[in-house]
C-alpha atoms as a PDB file:
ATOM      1  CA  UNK A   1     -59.550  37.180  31.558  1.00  0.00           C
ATOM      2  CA  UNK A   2     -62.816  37.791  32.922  1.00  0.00           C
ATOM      3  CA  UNK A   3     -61.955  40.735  35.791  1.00  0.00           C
ATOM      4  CA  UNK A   4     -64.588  43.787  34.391  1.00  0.00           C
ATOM      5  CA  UNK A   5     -62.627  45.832  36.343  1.00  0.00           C
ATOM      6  CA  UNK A   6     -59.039  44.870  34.337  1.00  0.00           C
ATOM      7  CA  UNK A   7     -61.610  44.937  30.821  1.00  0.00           C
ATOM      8  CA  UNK A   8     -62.114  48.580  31.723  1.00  0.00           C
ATOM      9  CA  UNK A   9     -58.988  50.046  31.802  1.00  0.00           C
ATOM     10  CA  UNK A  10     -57.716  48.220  29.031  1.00  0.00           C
ATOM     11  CA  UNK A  11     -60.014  49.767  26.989  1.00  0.00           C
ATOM     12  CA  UNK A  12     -59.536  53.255  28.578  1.00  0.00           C
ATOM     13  CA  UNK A  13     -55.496  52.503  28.009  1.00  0.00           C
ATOM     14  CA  UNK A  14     -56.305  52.047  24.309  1.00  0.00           C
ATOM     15  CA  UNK A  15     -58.381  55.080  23.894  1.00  0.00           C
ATOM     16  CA  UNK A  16     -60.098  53.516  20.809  1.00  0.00           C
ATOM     17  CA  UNK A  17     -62.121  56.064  19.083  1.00  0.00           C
ATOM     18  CA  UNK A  18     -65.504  55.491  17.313  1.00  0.00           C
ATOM     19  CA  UNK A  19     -63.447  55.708  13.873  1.00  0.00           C
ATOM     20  CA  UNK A  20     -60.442  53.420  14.496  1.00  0.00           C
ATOM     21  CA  UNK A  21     -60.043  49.869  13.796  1.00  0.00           C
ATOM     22  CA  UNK A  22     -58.910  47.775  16.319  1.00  0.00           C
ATOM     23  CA  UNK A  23     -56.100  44.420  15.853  1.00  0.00           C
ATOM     24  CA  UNK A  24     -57.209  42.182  18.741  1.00  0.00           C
ATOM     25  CA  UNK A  25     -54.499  39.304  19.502  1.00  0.00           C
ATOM     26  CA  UNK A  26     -55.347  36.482  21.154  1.00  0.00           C
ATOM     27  CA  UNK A  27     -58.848  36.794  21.853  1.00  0.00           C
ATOM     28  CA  UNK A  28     -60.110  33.339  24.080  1.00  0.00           C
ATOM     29  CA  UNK A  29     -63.333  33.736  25.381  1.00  0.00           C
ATOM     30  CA  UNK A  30     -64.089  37.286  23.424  1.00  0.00           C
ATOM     31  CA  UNK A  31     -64.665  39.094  26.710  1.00  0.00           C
ATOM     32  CA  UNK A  32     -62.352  42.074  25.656  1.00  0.00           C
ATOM     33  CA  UNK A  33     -63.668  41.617  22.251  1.00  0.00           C
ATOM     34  CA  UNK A  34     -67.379  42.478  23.126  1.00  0.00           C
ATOM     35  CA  UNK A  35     -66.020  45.617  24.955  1.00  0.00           C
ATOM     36  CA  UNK A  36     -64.179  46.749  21.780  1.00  0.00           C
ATOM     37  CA  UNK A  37     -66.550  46.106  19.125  1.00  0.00           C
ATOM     38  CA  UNK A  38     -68.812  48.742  21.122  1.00  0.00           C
ATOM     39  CA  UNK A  39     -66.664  51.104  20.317  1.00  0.00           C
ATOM     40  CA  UNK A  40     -63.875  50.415  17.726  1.00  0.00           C
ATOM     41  CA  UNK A  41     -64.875  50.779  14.009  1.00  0.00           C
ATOM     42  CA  UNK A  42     -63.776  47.245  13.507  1.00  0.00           C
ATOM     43  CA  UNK A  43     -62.485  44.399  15.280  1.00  0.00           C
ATOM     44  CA  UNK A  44     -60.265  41.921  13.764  1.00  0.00           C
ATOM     45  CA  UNK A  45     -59.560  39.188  16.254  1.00  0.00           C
ATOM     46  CA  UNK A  46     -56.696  36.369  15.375  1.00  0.00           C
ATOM     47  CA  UNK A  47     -56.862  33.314  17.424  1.00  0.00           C
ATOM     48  CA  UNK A  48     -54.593  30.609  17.113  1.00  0.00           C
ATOM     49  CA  UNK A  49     -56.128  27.990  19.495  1.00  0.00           C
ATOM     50  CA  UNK A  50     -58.933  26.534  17.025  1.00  0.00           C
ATOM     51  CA  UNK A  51     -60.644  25.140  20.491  1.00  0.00           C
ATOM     52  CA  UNK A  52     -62.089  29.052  20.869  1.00  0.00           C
ATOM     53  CA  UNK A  53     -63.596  29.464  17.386  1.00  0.00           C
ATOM     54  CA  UNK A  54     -66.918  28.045  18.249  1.00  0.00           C
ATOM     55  CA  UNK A  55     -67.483  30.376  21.647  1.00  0.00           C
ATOM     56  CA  UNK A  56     -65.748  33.289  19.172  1.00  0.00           C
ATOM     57  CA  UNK A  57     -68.693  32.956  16.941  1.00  0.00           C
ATOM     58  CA  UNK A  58     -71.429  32.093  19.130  1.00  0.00           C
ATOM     59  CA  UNK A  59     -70.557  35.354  21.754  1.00  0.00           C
ATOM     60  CA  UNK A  60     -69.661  37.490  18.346  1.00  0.00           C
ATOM     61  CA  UNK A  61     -72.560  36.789  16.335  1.00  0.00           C
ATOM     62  CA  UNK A  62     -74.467  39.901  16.935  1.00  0.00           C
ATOM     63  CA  UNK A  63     -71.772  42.122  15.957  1.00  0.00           C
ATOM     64  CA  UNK A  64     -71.744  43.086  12.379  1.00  0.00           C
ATOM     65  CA  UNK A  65     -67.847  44.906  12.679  1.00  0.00           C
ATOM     66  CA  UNK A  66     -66.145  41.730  13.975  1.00  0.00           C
ATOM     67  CA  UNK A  67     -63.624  39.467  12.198  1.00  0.00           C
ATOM     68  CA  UNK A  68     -62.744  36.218  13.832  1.00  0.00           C
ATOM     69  CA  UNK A  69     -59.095  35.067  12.152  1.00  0.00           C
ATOM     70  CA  UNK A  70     -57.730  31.384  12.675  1.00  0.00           C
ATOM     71  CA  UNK A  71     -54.066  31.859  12.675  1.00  0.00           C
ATOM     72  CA  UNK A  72     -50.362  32.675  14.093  1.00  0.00           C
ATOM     73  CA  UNK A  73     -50.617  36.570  14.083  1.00  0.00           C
ATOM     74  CA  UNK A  74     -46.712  36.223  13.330  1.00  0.00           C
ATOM     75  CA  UNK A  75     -47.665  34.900  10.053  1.00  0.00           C
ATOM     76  CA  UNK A  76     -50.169  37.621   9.816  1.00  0.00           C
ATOM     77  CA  UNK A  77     -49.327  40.216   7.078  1.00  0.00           C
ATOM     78  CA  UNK A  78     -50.509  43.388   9.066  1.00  0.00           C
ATOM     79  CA  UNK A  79     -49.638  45.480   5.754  1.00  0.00           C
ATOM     80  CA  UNK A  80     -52.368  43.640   3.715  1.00  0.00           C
ATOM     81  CA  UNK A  81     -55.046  43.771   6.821  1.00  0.00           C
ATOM     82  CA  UNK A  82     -55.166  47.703   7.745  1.00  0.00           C
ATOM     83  CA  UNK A  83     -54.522  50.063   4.777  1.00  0.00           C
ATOM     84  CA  UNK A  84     -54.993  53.049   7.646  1.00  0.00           C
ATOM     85  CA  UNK A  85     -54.078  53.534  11.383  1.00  0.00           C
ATOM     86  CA  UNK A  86     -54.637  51.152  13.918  1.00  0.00           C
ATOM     87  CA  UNK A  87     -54.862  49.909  17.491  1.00  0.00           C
ATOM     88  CA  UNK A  88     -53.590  46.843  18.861  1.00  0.00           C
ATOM     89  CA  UNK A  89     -55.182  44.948  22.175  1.00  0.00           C
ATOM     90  CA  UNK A  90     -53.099  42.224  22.469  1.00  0.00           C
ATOM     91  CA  UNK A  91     -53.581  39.124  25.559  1.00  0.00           C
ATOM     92  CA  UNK A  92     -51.115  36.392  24.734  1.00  0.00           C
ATOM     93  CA  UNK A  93     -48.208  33.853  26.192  1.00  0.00           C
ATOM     94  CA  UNK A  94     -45.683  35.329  27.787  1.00  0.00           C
ATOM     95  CA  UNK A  95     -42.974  33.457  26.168  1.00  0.00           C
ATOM     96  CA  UNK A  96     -43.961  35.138  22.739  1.00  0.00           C
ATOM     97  CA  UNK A  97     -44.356  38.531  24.119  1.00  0.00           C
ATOM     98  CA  UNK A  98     -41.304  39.867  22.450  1.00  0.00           C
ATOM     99  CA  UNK A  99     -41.791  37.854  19.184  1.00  0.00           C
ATOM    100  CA  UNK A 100     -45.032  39.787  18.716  1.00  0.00           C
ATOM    101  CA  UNK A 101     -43.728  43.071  19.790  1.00  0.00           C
ATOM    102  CA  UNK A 102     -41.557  42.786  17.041  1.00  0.00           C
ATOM    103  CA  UNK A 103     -43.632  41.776  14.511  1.00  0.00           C
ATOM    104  CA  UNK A 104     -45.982  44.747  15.217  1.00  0.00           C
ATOM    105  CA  UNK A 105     -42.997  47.280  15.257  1.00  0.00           C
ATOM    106  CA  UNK A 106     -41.331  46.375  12.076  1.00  0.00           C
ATOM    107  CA  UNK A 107     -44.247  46.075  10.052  1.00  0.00           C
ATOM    108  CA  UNK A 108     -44.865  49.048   6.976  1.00  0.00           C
ATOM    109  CA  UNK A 109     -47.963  49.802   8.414  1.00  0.00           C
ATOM    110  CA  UNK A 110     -47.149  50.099  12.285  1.00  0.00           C
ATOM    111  CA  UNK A 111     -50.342  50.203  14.622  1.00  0.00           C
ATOM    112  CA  UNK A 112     -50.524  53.880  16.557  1.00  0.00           C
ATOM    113  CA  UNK A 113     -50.794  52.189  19.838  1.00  0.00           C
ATOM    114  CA  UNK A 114     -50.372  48.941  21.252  1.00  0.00           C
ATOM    115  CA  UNK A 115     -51.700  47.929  24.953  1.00  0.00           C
ATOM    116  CA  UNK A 116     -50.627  43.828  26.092  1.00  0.00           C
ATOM    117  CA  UNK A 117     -51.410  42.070  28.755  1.00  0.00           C
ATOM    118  CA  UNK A 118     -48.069  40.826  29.415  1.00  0.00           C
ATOM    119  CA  UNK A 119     -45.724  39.300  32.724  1.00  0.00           C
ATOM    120  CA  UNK A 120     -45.201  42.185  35.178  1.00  0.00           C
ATOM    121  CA  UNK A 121     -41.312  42.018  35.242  1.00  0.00           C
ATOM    122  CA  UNK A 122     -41.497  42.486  30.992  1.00  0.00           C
ATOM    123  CA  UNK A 123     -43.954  45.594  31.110  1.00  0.00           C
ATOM    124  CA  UNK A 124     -41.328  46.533  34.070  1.00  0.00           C
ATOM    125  CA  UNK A 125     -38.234  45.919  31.644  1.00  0.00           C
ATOM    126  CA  UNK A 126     -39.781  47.254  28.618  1.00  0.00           C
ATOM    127  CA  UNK A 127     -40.753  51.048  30.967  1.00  0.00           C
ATOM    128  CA  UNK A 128     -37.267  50.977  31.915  1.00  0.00           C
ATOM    129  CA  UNK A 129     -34.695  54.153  32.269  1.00  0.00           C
ATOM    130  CA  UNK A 130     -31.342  54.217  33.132  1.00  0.00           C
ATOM    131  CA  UNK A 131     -29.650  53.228  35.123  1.00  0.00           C
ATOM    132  CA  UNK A 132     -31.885  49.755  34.511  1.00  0.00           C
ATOM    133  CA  UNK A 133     -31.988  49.957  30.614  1.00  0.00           C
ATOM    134  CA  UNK A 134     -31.763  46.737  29.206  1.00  0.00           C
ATOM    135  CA  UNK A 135     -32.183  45.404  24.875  1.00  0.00           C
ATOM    136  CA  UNK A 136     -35.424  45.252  25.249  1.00  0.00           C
ATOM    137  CA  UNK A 137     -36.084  48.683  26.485  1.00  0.00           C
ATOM    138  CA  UNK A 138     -33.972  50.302  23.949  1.00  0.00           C
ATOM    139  CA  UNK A 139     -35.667  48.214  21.170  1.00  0.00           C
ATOM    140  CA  UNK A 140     -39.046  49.326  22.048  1.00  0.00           C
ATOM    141  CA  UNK A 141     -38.425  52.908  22.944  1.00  0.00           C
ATOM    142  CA  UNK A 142     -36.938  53.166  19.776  1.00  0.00           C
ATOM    143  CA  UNK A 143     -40.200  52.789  18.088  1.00  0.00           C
ATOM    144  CA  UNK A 144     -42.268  53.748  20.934  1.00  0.00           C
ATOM    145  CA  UNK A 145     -42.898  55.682  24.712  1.00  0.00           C
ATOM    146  CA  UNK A 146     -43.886  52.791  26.852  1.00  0.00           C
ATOM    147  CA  UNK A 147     -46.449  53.036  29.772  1.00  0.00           C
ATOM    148  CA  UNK A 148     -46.975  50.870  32.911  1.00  0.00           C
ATOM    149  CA  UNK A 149     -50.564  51.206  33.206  1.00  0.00           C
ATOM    150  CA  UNK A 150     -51.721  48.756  35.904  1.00  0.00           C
ATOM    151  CA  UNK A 151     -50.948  45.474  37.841  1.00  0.00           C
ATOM    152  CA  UNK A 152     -53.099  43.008  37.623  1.00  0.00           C
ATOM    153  CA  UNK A 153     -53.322  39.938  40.144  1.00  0.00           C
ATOM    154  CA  UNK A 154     -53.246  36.436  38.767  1.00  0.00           C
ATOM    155  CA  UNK A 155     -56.314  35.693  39.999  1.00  0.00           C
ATOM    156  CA  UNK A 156     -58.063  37.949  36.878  1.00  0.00           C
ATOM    157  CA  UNK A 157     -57.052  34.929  34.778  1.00  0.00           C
ATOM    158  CA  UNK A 158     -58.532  31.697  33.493  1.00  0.00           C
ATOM    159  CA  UNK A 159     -56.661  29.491  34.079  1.00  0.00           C
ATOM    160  CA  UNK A 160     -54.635  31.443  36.722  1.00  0.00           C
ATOM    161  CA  UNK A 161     -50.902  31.976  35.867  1.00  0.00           C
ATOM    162  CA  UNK A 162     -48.214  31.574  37.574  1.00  0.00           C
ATOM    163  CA  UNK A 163     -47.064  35.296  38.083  1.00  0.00           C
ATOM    164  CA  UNK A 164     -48.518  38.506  38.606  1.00  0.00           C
ATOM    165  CA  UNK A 165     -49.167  40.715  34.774  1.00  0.00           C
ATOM    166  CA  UNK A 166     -49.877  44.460  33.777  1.00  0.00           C
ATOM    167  CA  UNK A 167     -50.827  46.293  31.166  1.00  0.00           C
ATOM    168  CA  UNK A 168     -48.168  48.140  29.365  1.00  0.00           C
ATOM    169  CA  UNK A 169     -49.225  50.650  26.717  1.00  0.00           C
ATOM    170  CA  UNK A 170     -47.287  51.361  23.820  1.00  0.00           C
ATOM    171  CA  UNK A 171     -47.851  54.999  22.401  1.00  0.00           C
ATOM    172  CA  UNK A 172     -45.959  54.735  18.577  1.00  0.00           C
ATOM    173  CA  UNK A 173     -43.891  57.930  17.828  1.00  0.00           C
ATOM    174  CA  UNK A 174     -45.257  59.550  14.821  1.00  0.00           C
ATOM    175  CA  UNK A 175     -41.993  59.761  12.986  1.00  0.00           C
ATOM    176  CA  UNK A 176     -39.478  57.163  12.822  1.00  0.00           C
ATOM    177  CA  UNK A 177     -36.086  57.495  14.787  1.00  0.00           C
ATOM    178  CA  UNK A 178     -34.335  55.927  12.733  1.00  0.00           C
ATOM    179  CA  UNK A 179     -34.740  55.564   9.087  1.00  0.00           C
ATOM    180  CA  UNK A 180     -35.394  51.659   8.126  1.00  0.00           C
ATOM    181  CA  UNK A 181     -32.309  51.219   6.163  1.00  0.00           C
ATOM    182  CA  UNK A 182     -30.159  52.129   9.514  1.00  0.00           C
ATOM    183  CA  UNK A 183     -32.260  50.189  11.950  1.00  0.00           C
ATOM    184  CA  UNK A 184     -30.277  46.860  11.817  1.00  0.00           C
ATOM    185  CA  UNK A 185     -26.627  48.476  12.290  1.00  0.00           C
ATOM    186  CA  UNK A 186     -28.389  50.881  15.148  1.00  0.00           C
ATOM    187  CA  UNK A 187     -29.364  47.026  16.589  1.00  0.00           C
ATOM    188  CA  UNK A 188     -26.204  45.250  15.477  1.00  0.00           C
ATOM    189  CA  UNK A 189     -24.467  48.263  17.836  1.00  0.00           C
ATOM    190  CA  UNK A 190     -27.002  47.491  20.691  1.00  0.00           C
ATOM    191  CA  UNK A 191     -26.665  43.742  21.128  1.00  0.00           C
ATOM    192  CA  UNK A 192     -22.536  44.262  21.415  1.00  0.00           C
ATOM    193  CA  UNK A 193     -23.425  47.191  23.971  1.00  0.00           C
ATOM    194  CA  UNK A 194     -25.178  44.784  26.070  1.00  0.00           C
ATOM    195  CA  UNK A 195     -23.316  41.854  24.996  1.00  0.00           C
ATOM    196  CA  UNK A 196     -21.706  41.261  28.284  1.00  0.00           C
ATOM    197  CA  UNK A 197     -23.413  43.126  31.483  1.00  0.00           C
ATOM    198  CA  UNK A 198     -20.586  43.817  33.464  1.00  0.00           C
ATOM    199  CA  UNK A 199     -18.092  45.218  30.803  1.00  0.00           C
ATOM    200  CA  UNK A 200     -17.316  48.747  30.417  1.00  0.00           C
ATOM    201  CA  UNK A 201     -19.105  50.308  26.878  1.00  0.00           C
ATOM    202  CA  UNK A 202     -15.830  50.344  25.594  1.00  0.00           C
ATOM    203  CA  UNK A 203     -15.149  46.901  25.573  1.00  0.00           C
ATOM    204  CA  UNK A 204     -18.031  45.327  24.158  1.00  0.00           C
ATOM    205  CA  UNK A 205     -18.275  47.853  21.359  1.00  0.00           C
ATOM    206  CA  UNK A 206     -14.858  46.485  20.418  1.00  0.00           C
ATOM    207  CA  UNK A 207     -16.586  43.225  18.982  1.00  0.00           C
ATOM    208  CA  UNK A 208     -18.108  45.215  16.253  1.00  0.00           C
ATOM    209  CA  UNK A 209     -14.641  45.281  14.597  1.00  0.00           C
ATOM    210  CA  UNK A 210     -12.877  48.735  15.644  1.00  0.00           C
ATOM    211  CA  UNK A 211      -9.996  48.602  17.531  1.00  0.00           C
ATOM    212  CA  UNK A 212      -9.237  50.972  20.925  1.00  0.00           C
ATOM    213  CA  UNK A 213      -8.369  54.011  19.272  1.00  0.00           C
ATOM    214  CA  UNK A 214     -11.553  54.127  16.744  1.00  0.00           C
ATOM    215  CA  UNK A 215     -13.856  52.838  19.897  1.00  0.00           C
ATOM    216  CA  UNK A 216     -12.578  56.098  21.975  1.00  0.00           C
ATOM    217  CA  UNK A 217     -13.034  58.252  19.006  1.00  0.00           C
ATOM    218  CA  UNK A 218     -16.511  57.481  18.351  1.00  0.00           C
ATOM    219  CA  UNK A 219     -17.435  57.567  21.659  1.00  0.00           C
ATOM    220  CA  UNK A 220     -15.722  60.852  22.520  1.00  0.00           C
ATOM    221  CA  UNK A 221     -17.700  62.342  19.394  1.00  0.00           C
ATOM    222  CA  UNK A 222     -21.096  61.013  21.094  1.00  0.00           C
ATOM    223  CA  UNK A 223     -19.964  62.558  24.154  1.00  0.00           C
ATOM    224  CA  UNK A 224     -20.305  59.090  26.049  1.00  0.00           C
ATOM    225  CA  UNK A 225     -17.907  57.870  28.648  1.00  0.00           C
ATOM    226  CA  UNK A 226     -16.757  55.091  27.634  1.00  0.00           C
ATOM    227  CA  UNK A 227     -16.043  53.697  31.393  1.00  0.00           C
ATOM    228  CA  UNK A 228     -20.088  53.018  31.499  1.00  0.00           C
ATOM    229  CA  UNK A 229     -21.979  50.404  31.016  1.00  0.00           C
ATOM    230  CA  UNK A 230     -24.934  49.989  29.089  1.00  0.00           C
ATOM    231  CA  UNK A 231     -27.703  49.731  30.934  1.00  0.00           C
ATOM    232  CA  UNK A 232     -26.660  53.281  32.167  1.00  0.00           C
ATOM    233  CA  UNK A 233     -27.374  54.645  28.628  1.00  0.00           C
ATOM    234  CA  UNK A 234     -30.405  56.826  27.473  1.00  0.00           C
ATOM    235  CA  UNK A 235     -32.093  55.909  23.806  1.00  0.00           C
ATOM    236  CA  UNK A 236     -30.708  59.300  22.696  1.00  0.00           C
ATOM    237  CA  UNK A 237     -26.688  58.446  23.411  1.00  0.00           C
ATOM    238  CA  UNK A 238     -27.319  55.145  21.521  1.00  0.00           C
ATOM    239  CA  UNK A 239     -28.549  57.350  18.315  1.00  0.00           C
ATOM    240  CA  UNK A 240     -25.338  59.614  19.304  1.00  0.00           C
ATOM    241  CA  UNK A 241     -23.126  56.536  18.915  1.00  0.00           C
ATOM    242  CA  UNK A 242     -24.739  54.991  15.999  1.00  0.00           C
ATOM    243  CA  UNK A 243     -24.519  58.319  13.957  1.00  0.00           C
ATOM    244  CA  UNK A 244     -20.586  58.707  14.970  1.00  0.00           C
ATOM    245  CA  UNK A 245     -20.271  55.036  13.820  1.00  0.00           C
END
């Protein structure tokens, strides 16, 4: 990315404060990262394509708070690289996108915010609310209040991709939702939800094991019509349903 313009307001999106150290993904040509290290406390960059490492540490060498990582960041521990609160700048594939979302959300120590450059129609998916909720939106909500921030053309990119991005912000809520020994039944109850798009709620909760009666019964505790579908749901009857479970 080399648009000043788009540099800008990811930084102002990530409201990185003189005292906070920053998780850069996917770094390239260190454009963003020069921005950052000007104001973060630290930068710790992880690049996986080893063809960037020499521009990395020729543009970086005059910062002193800069850490250039060769690596996957999904086979990063984040718990053993920030022992305090941290932003995340992330510019990476598309086709990843959720594999790093949710590697930064169920980590121990979870960044405070995360802003991505990702495809338009994900930032649009992941900002959803009903009646257009989809797994993914639920997922991240869960863990987070999304924000579309901006679009930005494809022409900001080197090379240029194929599709139009944005920058989606991810503010972390400060207490969990859930608690983390309930998360994967609160997902296992999800996924059936929106197992099949055009069934009623009732229905597709029916794979989890319960039969009719138990299905209405739950539901009619949550105070959720059964006769919807899920995409129609907000975050809070899916916490409704998982706590009648």
């Amino acid at each position: 990315m080399f648009d000043e313009n788009v540099l800008s307001r990811i930084v102002e999106a990530a409201e990185v404060a003189p005292f906070e150290p920053v998780l850069e993904i996917g770094p390239g040509l260190g454009s963003l990262t020069r921005v950052l290290a000007q104001t973060a406390a630290s930068v710790t960059a992880v690049e996986l394509d080893q063809r960037f490492l020499p521009i990395l540490q020729h543009e970086l060498a005059f910062f002193d708070n800069v850490q250039v990582i060769h690596g996957d960041i999904l086979e990063q521990n984040l718990d053993a690289l920030f022992e305090r609160p941290y932003k995340v700048v992330a510019n990476v594939p598309y086709y990843i996108t959720g594999a790093i979302l949710r590697h930064l959300l169920s980590a121990q120590q979870k960044p405070t915010t995360v802003v991505m450059t990702v495809q338009k129609e994900v930032a649009e998916r992941v900002t959803a609310v009903p009646p257009q909720m989809s797994l993914l939106a639920v997922s991240t909500q869960l863990y987070a209040t999304p924000e579309f921030v901006t679009t930005i053309k494809a022409g900001a990119f080197w090379p240029r991709p194929d599709v139009d991005s944005a920058v989606l912000k991810l503010t972390l809520h400060p207490e969990p939702m859930l608690p983390l020994t309930q998360e994967k039944k609160f997902f296992t109850l999800v996924k059936a939800g929106f197992s099949q798009k055009r069934k009623q709620l009732k229905n597709n909760l029916r794979q989890l094991g319960y039969n009719q009666e138990q299905v209405t019964a739950v539901l009619q505790a949550a105070q959720v019509d059964g006769r919807r579908r899920a995409e129609t749901l907000t975050l809070n009857e899916w916490l409704a349903i998982h706590q009648n479970l």
